[in-house]
N, C-alpha and C. Protein backbone atom coordinates (compact mmCIF):
# COMPACT_ATOMS: atom_id res chain seq x y z
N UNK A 1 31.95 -28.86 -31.76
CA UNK A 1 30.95 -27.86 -31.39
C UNK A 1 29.61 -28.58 -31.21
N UNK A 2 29.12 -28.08 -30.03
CA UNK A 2 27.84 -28.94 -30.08
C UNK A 2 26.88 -28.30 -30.84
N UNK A 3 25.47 -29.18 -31.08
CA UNK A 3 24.89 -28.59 -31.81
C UNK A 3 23.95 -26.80 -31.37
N UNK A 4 23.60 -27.16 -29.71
CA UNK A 4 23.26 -25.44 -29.66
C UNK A 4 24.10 -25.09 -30.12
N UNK A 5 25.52 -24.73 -29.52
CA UNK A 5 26.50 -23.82 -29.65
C UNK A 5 26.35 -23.36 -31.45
N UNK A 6 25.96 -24.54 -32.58
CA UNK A 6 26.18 -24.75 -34.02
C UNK A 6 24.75 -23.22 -34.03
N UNK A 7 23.53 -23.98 -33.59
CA UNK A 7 22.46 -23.46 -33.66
C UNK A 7 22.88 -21.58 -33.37
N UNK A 8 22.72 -21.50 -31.98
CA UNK A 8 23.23 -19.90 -31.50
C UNK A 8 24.17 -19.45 -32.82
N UNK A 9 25.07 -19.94 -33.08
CA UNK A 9 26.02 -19.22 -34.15
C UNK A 9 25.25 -18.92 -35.30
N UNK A 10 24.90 -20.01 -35.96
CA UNK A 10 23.61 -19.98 -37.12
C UNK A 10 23.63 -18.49 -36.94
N UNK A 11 22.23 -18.73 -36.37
CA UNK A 11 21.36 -17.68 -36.18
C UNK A 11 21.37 -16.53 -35.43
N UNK A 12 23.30 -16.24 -34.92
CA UNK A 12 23.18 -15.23 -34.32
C UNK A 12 22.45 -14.98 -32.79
N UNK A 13 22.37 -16.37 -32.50
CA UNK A 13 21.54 -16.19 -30.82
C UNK A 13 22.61 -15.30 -30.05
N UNK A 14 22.37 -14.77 -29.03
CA UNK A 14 22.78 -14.47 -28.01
C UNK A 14 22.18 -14.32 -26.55
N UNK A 15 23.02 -15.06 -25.46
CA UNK A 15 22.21 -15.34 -24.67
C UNK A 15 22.01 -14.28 -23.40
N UNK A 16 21.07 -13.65 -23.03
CA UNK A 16 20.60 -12.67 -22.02
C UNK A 16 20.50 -12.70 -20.53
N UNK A 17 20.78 -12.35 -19.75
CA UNK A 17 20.19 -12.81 -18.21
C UNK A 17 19.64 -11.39 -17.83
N UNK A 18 18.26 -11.66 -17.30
CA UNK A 18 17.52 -10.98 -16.32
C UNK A 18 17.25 -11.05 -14.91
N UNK A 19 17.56 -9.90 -13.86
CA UNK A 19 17.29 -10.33 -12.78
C UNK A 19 15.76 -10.98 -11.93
N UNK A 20 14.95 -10.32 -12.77
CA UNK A 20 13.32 -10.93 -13.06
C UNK A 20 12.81 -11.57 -13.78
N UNK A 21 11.66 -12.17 -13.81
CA UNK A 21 11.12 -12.36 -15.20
C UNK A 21 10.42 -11.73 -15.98
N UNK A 22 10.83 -9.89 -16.09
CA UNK A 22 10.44 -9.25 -16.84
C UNK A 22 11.39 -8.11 -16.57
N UNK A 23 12.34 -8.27 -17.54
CA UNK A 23 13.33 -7.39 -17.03
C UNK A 23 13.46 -5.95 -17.68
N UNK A 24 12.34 -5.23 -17.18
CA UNK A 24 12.01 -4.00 -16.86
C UNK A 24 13.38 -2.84 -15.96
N UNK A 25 12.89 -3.61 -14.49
CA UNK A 25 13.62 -2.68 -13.55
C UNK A 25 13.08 -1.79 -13.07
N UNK A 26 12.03 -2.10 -12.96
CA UNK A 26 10.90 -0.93 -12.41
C UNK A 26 9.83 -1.78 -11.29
N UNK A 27 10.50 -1.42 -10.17
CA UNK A 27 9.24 -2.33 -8.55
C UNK A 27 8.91 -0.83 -8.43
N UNK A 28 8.27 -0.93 -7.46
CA UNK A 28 6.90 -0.17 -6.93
C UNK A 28 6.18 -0.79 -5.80
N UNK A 29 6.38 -0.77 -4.55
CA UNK A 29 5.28 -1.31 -3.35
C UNK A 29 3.59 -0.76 -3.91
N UNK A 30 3.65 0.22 -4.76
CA UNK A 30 2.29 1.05 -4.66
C UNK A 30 1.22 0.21 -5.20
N UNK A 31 1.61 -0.61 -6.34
CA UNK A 31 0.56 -1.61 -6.45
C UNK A 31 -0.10 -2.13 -5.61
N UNK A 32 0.71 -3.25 -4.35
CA UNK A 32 0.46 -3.64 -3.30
C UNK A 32 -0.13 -2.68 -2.70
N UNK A 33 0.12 -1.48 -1.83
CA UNK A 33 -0.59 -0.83 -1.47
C UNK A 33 -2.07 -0.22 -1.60
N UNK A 34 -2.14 0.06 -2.76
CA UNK A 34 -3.53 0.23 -3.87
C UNK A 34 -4.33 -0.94 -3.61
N UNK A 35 -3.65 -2.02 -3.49
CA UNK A 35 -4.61 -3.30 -3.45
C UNK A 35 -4.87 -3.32 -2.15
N UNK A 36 -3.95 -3.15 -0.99
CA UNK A 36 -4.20 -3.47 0.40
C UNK A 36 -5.45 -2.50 0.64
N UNK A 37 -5.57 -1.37 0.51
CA UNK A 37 -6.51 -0.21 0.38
C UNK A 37 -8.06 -1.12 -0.27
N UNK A 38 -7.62 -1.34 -1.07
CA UNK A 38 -8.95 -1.53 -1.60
C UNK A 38 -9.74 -3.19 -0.55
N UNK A 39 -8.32 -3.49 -0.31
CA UNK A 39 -9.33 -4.88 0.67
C UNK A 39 -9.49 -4.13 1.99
N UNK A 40 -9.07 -3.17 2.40
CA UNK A 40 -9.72 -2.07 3.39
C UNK A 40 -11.37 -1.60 3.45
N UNK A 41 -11.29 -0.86 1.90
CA UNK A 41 -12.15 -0.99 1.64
C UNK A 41 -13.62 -1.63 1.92
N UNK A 42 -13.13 -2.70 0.86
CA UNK A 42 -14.47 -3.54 0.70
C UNK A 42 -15.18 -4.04 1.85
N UNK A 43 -13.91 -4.74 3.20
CA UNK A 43 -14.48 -4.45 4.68
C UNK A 43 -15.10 -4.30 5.06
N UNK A 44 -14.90 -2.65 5.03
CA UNK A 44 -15.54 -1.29 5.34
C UNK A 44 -17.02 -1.58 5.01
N UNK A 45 -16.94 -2.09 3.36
CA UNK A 45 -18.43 -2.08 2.64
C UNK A 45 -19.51 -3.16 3.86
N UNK A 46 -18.65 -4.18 3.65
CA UNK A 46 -18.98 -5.29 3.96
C UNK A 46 -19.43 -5.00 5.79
N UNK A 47 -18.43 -4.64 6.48
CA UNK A 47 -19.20 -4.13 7.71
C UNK A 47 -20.36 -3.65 7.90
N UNK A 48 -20.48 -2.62 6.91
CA UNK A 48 -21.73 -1.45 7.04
C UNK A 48 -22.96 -1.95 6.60
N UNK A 49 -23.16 -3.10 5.72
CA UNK A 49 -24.41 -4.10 5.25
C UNK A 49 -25.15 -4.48 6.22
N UNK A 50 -26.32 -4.02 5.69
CA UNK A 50 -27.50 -3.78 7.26
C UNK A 50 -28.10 -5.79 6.69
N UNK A 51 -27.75 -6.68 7.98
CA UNK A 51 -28.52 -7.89 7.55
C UNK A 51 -29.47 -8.34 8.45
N UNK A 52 -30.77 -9.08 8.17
CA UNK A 52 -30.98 -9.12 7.06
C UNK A 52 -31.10 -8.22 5.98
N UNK A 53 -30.76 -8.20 4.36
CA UNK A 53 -30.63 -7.47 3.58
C UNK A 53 -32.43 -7.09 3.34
N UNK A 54 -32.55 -5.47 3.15
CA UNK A 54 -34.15 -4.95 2.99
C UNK A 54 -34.02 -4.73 1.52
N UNK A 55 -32.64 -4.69 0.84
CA UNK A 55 -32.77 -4.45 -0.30
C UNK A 55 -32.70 -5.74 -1.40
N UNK A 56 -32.99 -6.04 -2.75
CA UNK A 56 -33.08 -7.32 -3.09
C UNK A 56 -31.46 -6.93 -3.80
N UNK A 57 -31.17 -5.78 -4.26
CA UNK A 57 -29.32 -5.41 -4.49
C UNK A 57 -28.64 -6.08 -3.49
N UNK A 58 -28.76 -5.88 -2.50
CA UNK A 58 -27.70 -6.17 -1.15
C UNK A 58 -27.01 -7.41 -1.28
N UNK A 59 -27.42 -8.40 -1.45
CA UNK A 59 -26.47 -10.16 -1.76
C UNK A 59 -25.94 -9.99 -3.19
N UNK A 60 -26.27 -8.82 -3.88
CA UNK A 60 -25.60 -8.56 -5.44
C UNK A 60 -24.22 -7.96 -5.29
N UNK A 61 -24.65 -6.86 -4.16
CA UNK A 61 -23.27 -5.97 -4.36
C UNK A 61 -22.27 -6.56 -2.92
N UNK A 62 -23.26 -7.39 -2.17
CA UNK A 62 -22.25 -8.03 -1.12
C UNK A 62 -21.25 -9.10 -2.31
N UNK A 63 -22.07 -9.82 -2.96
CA UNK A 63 -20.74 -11.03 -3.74
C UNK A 63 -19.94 -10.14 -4.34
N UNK A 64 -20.23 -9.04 -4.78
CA UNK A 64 -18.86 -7.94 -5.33
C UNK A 64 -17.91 -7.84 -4.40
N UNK A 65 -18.40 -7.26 -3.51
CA UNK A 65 -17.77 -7.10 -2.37
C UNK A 65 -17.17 -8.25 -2.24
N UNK A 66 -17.02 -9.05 -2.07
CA UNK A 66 -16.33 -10.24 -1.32
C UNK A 66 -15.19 -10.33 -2.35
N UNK A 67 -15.82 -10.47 -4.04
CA UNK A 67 -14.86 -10.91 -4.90
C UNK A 67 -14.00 -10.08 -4.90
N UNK A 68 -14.24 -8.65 -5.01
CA UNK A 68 -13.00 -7.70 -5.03
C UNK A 68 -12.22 -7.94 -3.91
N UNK A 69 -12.38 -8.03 -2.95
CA UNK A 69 -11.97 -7.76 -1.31
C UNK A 69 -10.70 -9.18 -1.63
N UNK A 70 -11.19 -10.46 -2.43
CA UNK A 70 -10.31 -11.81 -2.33
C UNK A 70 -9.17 -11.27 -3.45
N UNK A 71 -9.61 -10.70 -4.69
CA UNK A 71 -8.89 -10.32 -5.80
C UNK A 71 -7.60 -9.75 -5.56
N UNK A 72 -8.15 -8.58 -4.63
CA UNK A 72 -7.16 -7.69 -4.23
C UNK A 72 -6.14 -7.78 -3.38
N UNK A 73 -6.64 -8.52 -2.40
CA UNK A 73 -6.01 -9.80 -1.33
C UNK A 73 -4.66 -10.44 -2.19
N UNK A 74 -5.07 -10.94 -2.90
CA UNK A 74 -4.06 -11.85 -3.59
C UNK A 74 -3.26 -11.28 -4.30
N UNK A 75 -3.78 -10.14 -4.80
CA UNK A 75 -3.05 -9.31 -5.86
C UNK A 75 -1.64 -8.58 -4.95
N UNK A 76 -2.05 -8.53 -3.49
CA UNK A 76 -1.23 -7.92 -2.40
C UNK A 76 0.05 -9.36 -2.44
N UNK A 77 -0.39 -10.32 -2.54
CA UNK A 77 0.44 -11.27 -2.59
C UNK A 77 1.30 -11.37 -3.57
N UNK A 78 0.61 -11.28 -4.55
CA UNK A 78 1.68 -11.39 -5.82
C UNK A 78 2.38 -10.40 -6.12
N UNK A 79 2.19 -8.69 -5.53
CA UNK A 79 2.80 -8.07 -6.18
C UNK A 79 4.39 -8.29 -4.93
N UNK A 80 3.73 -8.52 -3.30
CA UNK A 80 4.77 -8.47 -2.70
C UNK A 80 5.74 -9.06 -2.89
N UNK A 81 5.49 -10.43 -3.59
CA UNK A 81 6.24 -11.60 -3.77
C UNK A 81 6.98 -11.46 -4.88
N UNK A 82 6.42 -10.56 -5.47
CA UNK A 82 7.75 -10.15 -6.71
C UNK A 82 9.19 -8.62 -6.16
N UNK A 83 8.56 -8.16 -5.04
CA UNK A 83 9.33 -7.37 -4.54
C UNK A 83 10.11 -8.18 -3.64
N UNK A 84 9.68 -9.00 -2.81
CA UNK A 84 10.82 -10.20 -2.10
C UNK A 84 11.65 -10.97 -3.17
N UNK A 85 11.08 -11.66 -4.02
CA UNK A 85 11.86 -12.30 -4.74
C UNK A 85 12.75 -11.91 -5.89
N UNK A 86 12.23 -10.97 -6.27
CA UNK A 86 13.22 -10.23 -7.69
C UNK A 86 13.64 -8.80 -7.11
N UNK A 87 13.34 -8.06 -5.94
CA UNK A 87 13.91 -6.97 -5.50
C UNK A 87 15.22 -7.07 -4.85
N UNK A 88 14.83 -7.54 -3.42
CA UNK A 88 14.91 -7.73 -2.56
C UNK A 88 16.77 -8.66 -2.15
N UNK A 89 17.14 -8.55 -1.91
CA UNK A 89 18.84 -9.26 -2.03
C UNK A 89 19.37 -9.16 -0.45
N UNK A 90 20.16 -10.43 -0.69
CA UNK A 90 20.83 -10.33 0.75
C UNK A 90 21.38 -9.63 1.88
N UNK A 91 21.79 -8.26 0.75
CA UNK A 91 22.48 -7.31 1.72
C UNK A 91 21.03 -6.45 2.34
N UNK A 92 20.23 -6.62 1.63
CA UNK A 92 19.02 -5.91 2.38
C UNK A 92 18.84 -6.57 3.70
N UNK A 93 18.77 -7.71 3.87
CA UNK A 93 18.52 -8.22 5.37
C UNK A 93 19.35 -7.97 6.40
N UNK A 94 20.77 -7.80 5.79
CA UNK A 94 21.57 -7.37 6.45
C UNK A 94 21.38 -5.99 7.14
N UNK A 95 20.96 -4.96 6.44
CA UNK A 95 20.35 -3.75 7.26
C UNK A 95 19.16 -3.71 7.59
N UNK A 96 18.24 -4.82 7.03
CA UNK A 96 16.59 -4.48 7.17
C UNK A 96 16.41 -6.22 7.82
N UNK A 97 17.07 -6.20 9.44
CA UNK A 97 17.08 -7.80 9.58
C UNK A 97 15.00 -8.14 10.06
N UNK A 98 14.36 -7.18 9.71
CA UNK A 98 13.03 -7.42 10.13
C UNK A 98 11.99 -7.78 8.86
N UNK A 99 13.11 -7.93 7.68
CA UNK A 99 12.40 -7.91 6.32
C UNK A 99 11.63 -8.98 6.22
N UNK A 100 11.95 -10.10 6.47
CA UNK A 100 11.64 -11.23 6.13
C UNK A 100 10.58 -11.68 6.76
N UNK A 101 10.15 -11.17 8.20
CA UNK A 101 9.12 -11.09 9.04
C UNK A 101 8.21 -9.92 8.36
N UNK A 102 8.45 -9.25 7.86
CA UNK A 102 7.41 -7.91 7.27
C UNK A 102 6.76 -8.85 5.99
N UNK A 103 7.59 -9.46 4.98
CA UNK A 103 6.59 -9.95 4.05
C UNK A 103 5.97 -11.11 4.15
N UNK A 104 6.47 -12.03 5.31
CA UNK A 104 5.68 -13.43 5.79
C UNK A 104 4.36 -12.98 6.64
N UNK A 105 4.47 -12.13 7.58
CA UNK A 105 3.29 -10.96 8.20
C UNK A 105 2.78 -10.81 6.97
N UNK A 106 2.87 -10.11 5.72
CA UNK A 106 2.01 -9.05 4.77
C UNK A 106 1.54 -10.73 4.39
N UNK A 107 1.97 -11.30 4.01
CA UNK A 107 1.70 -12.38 3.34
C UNK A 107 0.40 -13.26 4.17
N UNK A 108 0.38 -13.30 5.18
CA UNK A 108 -0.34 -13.97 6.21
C UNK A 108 -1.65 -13.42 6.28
N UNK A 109 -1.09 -11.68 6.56
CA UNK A 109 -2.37 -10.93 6.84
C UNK A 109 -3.48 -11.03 5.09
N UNK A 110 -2.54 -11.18 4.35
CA UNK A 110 -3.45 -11.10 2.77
C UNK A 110 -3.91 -12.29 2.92
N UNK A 111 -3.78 -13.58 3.27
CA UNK A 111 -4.51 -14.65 3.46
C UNK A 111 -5.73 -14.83 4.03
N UNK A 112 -5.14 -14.11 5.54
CA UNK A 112 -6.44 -14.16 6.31
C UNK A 112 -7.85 -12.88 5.90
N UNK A 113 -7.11 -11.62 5.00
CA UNK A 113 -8.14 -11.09 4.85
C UNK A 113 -9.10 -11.34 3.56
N UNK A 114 -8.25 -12.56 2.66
CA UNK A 114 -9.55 -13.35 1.74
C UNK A 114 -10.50 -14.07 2.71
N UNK A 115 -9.86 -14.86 3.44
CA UNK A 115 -10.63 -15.64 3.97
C UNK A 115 -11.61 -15.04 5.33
N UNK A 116 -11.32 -13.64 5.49
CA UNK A 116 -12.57 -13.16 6.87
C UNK A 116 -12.05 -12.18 6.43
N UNK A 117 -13.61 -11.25 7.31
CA UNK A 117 -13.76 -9.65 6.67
C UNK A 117 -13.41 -8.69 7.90
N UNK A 118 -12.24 -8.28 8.39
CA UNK A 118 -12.29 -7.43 9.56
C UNK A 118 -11.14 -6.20 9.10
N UNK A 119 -11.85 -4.82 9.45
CA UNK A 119 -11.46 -3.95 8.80
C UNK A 119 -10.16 -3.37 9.48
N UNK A 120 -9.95 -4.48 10.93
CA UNK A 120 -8.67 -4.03 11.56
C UNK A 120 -7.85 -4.66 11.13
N UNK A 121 -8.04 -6.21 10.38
CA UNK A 121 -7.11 -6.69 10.13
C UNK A 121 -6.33 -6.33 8.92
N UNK A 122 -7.49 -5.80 7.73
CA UNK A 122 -7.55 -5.06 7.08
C UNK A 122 -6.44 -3.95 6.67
N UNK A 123 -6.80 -3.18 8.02
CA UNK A 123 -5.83 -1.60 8.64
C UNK A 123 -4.12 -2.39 8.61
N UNK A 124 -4.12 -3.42 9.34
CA UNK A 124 -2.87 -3.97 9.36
C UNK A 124 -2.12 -4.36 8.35
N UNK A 125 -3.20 -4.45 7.08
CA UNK A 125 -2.14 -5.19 6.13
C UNK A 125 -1.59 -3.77 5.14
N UNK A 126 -2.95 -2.75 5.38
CA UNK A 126 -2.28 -1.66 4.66
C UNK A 126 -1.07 -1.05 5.40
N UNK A 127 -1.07 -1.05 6.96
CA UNK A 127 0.06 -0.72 7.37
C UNK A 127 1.25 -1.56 7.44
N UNK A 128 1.39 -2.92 6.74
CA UNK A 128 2.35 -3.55 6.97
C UNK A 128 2.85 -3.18 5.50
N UNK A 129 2.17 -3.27 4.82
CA UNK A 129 2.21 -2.82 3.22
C UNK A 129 3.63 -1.33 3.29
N UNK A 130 2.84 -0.65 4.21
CA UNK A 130 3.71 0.72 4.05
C UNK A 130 5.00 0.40 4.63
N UNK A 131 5.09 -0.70 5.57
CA UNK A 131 6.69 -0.84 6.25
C UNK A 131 7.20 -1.35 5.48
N UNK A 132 6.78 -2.08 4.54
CA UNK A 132 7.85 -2.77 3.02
C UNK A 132 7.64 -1.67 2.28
N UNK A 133 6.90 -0.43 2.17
CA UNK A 133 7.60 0.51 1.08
C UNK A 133 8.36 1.16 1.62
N UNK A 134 8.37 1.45 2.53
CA UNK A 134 9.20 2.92 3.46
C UNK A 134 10.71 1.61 3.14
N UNK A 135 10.98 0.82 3.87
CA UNK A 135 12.00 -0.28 3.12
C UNK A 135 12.74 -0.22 2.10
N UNK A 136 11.32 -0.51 1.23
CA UNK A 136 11.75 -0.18 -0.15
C UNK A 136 12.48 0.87 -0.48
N UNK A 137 11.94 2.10 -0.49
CA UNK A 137 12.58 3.69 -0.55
C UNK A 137 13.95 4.00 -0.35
N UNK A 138 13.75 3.41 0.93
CA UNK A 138 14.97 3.84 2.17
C UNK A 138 16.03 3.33 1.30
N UNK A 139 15.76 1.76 0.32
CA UNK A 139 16.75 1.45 -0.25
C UNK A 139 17.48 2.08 -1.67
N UNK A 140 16.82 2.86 -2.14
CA UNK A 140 17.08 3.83 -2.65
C UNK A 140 17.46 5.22 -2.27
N UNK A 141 17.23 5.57 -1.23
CA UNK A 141 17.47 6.99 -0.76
C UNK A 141 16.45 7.97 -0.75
N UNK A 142 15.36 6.80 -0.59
CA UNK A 142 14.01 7.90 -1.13
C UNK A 142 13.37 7.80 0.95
N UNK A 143 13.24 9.16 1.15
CA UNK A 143 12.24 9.04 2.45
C UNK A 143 10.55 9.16 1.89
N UNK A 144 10.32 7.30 1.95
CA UNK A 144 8.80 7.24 1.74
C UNK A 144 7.41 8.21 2.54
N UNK A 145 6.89 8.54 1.83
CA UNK A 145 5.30 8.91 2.65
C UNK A 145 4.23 8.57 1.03
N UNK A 146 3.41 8.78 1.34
CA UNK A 146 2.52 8.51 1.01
C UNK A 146 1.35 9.60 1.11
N UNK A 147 1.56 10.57 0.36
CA UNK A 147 0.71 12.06 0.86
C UNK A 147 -0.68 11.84 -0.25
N UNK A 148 -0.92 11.45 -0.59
CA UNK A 148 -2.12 10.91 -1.46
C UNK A 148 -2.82 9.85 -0.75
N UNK A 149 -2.79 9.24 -0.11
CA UNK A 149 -3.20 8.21 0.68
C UNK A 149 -4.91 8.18 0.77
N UNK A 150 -4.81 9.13 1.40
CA UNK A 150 -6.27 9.47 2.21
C UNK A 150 -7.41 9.78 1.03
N UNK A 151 -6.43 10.63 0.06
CA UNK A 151 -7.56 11.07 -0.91
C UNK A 151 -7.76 9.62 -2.02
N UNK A 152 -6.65 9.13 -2.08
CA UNK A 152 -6.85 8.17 -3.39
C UNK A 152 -8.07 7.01 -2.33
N UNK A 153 -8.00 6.99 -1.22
CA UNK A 153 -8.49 6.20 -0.56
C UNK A 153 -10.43 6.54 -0.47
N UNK A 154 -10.31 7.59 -0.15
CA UNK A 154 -11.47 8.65 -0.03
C UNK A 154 -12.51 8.27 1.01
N UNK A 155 -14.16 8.76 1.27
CA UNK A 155 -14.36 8.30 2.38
C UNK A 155 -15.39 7.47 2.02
């Protein structure tokens, strides 16, 4: 007997497998979404900033702006990347052969919207966001919408 095998017995180990690394079992696109929204958002903010700034706030709440707008950006990344990588399975491509292009797109567009502020590109990532949930859903049997959207979004 080797010695793990000695060890595990000891002490009663037993060994577990998870399909994640937090084996919950609970995805959700809505995170991502929430985040894509909010780098919509900040955009938005960031568009509407009259420059030069008349106010001595304005370069205060613009670096907010920016930081949230990158935060959230990324946060779009990480949450997608846990829905590709721990969701997401072979037979899905098999019916969803556009998957893999939807999160390299979401993935791209969250890059480019840390790095520049355009509220179309913006628009795109929240709508690419929604073609990996509607995805998502579908793979459950759920017909996605998103009827809160507008308000959680607000004006």
């Amino acid at each position: 007997m080797s010695i793990k095998k000695f060890i595990y017995k000891l002490f009663s180990i037993k060994v577990v497998h998870a399909h994640c690394d937090v084996p919950c079992g609970i995805y959700d696109p809505i995170s991502a979404k929430i985040a894509a929204q909010t780098v919509l958002k900040m955009a938005i903010r960031m568009e509407a900033v009259e420059l030069p700034p008349k106010d001595i706030s304005t370069p205060n709440s613009m670096a907010r702006y920016i930081a949230v707008k990158e935060e959230h950006a990324q946060l779009v990344k990480n949450e997608l990347n846990i829905l590709w990588s721990d969701y997401f399975k072979p037979e899905h491509l098999e019916k969803y052969p556009d998957l893999h292009d939807l999160f390299w797109n979401a993935n791209k567009l969250a890059g480019s919207n840390k790095q520049n502020v355009s509220s179309d590109s913006a628009k795109s990532l929240v709508e690419t966001v929604d073609k990996i949930a509607k995805i998502f859903w579908a793979t459950k049997g759920v017909d996605y919408t998103d009827p809160v959207e507008k308000i959680r979004f607000g004006a």
